[in-house]
PDB file of N, CA and C in Angstrom:
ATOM      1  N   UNK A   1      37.776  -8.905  18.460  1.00  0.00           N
ATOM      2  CA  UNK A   1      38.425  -8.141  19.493  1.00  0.00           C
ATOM      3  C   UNK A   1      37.567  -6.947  19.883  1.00  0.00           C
ATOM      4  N   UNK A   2      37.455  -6.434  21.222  1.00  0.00           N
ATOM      5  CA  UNK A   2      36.641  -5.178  21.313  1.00  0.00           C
ATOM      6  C   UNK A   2      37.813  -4.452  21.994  1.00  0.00           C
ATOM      7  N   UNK A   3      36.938  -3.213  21.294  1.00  0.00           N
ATOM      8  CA  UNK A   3      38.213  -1.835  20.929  1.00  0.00           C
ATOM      9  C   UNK A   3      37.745  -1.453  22.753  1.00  0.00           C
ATOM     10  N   UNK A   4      38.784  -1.161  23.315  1.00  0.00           N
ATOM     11  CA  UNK A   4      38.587  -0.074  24.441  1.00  0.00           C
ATOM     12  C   UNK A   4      38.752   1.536  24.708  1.00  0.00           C
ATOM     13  N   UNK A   5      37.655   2.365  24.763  1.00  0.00           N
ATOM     14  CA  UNK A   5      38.127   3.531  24.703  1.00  0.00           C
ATOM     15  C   UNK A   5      38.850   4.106  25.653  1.00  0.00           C
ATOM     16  N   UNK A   6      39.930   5.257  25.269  1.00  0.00           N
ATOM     17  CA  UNK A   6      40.924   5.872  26.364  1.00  0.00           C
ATOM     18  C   UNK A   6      40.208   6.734  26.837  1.00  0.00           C
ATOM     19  N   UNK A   7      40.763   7.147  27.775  1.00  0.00           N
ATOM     20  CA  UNK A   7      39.757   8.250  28.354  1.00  0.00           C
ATOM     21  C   UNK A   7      39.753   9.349  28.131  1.00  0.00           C
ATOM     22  N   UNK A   8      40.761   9.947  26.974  1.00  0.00           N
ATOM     23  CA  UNK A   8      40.444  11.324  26.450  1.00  0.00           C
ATOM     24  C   UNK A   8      39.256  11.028  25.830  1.00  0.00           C
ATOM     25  N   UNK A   9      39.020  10.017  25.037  1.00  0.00           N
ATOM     26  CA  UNK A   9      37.849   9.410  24.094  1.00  0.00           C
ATOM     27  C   UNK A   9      36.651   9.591  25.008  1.00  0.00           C
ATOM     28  N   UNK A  10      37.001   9.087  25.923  1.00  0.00           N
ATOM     29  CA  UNK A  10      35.399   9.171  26.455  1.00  0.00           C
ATOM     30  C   UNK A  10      35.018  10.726  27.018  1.00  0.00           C
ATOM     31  N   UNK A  11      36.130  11.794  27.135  1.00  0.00           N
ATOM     32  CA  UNK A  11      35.703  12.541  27.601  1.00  0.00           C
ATOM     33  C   UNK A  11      35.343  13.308  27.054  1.00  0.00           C
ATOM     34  N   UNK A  12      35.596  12.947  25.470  1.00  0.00           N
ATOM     35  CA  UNK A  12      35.376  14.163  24.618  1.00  0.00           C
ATOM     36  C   UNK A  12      34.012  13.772  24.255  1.00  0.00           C
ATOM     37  N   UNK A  13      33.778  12.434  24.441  1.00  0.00           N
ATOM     38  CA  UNK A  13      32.778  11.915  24.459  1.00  0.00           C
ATOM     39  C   UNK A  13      31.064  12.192  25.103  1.00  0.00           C
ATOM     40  N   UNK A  14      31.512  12.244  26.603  1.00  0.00           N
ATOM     41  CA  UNK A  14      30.635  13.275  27.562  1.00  0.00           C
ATOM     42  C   UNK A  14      30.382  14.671  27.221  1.00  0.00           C
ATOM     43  N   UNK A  15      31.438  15.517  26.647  1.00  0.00           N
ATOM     44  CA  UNK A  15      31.311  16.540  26.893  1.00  0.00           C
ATOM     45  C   UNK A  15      30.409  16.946  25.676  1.00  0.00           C
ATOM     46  N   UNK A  16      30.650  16.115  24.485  1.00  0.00           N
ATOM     47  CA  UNK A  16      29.756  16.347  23.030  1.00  0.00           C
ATOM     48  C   UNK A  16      28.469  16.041  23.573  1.00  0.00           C
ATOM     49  N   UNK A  17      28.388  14.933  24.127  1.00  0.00           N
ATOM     50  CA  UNK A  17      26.729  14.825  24.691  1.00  0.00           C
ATOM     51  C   UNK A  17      26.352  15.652  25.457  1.00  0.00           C
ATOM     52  N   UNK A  18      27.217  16.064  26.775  1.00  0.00           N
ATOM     53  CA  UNK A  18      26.285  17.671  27.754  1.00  0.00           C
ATOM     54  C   UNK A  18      26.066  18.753  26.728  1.00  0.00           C
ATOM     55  N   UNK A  19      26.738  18.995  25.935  1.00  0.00           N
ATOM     56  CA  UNK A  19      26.732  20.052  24.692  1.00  0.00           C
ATOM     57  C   UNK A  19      25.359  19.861  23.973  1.00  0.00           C
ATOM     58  N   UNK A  20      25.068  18.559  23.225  1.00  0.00           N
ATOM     59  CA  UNK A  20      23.862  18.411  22.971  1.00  0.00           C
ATOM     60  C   UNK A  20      22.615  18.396  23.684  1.00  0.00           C
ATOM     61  N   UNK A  21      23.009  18.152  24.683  1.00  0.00           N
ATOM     62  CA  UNK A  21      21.887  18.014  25.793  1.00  0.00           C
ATOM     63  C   UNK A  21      21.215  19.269  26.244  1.00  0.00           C
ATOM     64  N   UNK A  22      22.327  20.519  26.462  1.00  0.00           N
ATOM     65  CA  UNK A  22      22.761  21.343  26.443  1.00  0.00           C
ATOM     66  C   UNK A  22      22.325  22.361  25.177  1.00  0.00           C
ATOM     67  N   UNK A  23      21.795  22.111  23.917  1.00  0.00           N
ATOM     68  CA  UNK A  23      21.242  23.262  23.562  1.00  0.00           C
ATOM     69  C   UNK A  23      20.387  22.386  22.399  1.00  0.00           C
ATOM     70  N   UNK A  24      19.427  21.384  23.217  1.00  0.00           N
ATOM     71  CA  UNK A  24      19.158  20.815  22.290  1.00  0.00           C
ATOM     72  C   UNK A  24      17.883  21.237  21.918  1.00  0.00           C
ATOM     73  N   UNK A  25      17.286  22.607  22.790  1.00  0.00           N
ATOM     74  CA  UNK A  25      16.061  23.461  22.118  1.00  0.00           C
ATOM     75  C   UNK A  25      16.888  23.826  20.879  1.00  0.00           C
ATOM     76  N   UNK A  26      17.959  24.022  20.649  1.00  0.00           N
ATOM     77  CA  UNK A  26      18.343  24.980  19.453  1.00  0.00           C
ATOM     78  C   UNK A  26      18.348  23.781  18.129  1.00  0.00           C
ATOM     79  N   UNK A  27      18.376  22.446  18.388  1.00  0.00           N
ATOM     80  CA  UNK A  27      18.526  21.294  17.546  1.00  0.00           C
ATOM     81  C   UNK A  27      16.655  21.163  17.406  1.00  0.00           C
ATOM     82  N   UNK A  28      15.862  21.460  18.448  1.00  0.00           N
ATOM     83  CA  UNK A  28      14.443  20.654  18.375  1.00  0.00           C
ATOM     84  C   UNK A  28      13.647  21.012  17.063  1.00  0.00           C
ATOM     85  N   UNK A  29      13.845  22.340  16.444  1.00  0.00           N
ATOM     86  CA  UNK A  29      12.788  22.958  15.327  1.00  0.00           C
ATOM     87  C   UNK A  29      13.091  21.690  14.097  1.00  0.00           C
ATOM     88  N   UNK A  30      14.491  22.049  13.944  1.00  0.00           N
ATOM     89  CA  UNK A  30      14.903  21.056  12.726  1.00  0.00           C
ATOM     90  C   UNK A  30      14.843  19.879  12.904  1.00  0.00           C
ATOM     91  N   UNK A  31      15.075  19.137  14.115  1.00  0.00           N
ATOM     92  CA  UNK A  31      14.385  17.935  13.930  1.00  0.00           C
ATOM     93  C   UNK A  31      13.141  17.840  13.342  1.00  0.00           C
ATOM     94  N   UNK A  32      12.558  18.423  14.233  1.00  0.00           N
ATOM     95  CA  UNK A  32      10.801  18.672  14.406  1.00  0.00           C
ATOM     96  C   UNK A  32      10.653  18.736  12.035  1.00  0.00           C
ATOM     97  N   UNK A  33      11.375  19.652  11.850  1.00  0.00           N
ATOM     98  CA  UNK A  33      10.838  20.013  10.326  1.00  0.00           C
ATOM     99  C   UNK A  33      11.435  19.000   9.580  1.00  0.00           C
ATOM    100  N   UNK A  34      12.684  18.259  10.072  1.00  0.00           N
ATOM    101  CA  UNK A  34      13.059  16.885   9.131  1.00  0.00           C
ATOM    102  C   UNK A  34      12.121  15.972   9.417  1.00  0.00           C
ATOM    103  N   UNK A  35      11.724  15.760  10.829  1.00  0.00           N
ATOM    104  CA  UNK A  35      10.293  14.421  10.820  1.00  0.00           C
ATOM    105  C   UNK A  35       9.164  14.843   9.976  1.00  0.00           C
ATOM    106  N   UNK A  36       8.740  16.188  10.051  1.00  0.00           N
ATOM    107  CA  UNK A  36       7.103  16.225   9.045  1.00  0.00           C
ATOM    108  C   UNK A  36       7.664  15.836   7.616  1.00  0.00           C
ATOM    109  N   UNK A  37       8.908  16.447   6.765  1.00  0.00           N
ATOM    110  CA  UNK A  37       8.993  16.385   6.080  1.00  0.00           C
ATOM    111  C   UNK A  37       9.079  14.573   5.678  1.00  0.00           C
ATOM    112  N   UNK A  38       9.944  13.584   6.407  1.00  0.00           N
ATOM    113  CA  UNK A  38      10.178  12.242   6.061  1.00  0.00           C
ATOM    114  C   UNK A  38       8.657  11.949   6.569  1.00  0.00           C
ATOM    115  N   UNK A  39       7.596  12.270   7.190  1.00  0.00           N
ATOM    116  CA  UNK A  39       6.567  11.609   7.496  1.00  0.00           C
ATOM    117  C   UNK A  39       5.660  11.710   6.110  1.00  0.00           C
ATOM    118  N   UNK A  40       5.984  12.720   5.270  1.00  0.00           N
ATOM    119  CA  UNK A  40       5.050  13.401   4.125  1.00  0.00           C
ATOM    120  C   UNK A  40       5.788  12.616   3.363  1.00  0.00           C
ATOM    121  N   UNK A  41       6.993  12.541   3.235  1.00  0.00           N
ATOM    122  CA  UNK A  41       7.977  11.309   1.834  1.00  0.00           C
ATOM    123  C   UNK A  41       6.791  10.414   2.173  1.00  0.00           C
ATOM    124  N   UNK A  42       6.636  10.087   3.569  1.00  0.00           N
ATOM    125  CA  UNK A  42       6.291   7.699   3.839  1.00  0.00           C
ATOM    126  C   UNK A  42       5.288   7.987   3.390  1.00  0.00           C
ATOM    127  N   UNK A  43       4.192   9.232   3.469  1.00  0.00           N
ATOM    128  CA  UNK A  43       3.145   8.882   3.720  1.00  0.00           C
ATOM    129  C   UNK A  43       2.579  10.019   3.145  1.00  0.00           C
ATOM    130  N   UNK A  44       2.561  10.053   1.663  1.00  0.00           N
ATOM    131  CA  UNK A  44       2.152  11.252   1.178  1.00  0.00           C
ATOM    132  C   UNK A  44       0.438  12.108   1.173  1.00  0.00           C
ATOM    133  N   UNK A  45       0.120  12.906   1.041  1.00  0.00           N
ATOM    134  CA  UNK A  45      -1.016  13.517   1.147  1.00  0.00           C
ATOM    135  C   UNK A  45      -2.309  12.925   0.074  1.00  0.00           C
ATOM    136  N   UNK A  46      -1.874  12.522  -1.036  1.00  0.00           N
ATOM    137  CA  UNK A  46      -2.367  11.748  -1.958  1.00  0.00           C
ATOM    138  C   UNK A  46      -3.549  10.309  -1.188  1.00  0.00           C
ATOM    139  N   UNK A  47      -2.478   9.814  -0.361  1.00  0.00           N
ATOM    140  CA  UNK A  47      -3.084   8.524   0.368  1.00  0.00           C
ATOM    141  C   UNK A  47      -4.032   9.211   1.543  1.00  0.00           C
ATOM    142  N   UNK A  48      -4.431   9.842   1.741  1.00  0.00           N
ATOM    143  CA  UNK A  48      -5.053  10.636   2.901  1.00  0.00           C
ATOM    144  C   UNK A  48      -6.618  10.880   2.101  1.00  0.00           C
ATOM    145  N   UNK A  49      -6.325  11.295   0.715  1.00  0.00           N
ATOM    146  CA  UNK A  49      -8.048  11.287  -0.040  1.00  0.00           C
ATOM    147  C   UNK A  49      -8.984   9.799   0.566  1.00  0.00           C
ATOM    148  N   UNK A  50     -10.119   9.999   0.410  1.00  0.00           N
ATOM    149  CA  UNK A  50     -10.814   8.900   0.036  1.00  0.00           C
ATOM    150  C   UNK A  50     -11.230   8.349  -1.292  1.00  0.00           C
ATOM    151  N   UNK A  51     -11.189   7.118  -1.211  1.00  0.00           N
ATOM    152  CA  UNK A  51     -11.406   6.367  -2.502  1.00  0.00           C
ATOM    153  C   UNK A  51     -12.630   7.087  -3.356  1.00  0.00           C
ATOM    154  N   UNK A  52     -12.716   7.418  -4.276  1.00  0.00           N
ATOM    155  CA  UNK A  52     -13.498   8.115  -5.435  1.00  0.00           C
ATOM    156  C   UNK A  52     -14.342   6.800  -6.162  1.00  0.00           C
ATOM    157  N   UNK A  53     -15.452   6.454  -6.230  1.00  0.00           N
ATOM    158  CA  UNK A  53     -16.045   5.549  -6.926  1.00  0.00           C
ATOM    159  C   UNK A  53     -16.040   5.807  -8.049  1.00  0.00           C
ATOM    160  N   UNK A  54     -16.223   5.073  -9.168  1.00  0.00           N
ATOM    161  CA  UNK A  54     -15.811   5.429 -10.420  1.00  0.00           C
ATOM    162  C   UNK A  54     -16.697   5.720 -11.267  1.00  0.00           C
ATOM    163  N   UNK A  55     -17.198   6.127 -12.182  1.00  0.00           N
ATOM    164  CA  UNK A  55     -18.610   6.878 -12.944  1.00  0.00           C
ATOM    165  C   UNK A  55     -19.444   5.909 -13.170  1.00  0.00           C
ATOM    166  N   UNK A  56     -18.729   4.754 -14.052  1.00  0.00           N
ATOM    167  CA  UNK A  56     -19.554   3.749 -14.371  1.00  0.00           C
ATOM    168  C   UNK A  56     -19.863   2.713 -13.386  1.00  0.00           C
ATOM    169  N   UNK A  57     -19.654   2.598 -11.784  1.00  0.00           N
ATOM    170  CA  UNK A  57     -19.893   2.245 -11.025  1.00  0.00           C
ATOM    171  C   UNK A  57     -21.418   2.518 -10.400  1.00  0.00           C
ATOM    172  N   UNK A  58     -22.021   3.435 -11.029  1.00  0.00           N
ATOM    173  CA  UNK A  58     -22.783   4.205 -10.102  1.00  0.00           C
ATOM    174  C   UNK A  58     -23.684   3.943 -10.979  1.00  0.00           C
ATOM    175  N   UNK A  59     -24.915   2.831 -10.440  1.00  0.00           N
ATOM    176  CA  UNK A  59     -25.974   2.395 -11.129  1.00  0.00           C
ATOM    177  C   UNK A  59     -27.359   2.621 -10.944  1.00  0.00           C
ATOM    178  N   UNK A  60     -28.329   3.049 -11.628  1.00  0.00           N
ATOM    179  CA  UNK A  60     -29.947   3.570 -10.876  1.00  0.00           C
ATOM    180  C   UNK A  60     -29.932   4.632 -10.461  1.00  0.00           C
ATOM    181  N   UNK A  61     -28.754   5.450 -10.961  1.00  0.00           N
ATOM    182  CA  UNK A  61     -29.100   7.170 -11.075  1.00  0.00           C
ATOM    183  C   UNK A  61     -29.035   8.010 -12.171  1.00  0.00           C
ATOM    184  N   UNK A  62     -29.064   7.199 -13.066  1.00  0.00           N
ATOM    185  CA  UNK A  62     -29.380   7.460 -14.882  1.00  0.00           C
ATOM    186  C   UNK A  62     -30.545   7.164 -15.162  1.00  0.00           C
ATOM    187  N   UNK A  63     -31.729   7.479 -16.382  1.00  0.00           N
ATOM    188  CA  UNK A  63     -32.708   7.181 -16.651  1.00  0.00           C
ATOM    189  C   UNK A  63     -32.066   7.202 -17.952  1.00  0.00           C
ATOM    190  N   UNK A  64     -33.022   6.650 -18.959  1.00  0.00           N
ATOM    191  CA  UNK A  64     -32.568   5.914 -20.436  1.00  0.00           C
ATOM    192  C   UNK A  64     -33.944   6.707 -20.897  1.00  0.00           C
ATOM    193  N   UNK A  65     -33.701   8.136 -21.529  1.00  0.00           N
ATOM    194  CA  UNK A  65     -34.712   9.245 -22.167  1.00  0.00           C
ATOM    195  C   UNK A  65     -35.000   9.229 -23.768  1.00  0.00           C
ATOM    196  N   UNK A  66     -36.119   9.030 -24.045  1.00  0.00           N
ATOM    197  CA  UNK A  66     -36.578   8.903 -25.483  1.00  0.00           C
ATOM    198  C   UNK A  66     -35.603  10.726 -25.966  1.00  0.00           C
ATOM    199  N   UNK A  67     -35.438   9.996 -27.595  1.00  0.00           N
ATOM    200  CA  UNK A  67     -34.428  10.606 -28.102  1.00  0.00           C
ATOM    201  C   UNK A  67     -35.977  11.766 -28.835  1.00  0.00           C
ATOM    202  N   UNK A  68     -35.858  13.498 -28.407  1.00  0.00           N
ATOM    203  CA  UNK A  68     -37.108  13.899 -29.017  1.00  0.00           C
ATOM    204  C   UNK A  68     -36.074  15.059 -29.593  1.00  0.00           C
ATOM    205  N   UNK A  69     -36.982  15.466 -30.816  1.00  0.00           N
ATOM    206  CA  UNK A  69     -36.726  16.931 -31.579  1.00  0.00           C
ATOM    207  C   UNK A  69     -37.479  17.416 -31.055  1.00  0.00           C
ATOM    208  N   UNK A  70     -36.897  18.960 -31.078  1.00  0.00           N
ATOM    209  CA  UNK A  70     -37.668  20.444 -30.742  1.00  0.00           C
ATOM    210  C   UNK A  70     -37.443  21.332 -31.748  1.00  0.00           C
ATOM    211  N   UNK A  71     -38.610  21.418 -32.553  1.00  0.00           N
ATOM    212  CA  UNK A  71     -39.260  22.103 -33.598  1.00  0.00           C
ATOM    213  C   UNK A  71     -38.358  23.528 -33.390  1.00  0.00           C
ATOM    214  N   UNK A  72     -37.774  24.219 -34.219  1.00  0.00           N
ATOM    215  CA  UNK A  72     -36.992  24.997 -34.420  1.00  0.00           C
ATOM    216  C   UNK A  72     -37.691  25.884 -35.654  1.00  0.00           C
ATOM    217  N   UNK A  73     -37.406  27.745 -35.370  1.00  0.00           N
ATOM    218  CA  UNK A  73     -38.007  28.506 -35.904  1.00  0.00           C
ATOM    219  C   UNK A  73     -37.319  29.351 -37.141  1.00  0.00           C
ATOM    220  N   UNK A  74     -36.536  28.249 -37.464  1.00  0.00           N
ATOM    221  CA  UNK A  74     -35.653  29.109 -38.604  1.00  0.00           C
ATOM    222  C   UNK A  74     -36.406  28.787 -39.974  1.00  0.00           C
ATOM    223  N   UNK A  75     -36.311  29.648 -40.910  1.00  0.00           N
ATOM    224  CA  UNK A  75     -36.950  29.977 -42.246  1.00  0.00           C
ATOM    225  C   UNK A  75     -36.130  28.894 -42.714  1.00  0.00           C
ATOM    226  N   UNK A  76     -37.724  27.862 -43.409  1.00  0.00           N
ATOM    227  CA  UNK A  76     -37.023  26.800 -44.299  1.00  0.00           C
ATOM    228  C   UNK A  76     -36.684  27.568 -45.678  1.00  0.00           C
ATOM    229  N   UNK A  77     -37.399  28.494 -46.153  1.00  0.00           N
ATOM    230  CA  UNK A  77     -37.769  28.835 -47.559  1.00  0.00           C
ATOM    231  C   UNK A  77     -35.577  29.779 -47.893  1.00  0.00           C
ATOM    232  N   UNK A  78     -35.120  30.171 -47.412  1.00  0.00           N
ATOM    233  CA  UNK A  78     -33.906  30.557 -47.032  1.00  0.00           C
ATOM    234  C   UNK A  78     -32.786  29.756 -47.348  1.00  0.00           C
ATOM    235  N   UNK A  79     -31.702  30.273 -47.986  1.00  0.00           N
ATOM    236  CA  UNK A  79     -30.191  29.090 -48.152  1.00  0.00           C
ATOM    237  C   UNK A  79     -29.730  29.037 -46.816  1.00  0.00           C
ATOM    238  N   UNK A  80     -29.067  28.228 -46.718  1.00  0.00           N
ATOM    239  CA  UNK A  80     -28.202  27.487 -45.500  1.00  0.00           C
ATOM    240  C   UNK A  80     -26.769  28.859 -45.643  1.00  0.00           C
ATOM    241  N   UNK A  81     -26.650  29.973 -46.084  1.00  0.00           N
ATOM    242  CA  UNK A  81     -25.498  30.541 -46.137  1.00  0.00           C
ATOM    243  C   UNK A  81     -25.776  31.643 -44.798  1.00  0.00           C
ATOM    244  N   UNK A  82     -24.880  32.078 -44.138  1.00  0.00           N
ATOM    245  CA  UNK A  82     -24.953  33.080 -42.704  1.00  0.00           C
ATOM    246  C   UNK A  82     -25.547  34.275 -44.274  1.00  0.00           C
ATOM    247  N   UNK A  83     -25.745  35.195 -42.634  1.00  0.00           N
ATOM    248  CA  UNK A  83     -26.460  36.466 -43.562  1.00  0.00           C
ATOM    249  C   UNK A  83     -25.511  37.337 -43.345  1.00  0.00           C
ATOM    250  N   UNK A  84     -24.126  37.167 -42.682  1.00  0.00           N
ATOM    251  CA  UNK A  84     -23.105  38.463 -42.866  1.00  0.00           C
ATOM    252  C   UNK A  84     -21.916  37.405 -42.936  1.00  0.00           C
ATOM    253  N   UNK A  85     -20.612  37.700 -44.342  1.00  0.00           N
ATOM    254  CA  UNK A  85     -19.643  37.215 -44.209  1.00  0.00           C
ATOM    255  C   UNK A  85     -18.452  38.073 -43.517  1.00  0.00           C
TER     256      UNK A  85
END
């Protein structure tokens, strides 16, 4: 069955819409700040980075360096104890 509206219905009807129509700069900010905000939920800032290659991905910019000592000037003849406790 379809409902038919009376015509107080519809008029209260019109008049809610000229009303909106009617001060709908005063409705536009908050729209405006509920869309960025649901656009940042869909589509968060995270997904906006670029892909990061991963360390061990990254091949022929390492060299493989002989393992060397550097002769060090501390007194062998001396205990291994600090000189102030």
């Amino acid at each position: 069955m379809r409902r038919k509206f009376s015509p107080i219905e519809i008029a209260i009807g019109v008049l809610i819409a000229i009303g909106l129509l009617a001060n709908f700069r005063f409705f536009l900010v908050p729209i405006f700040v509920l869309g960025v905000i649901f656009l940042l939920y869909k589509f968060p800032p995270s997904r906006w980075k670029k892909p990061s290659i991963p360390r061990g991905a990254e091949k022929g910019k390492t060299k493989n360096a002989k393992f060397r000592v550097i002769n060090g000037t501390k007194d062998s003849d001396k205990d291994d104890f600090p000189k102030y406790h």
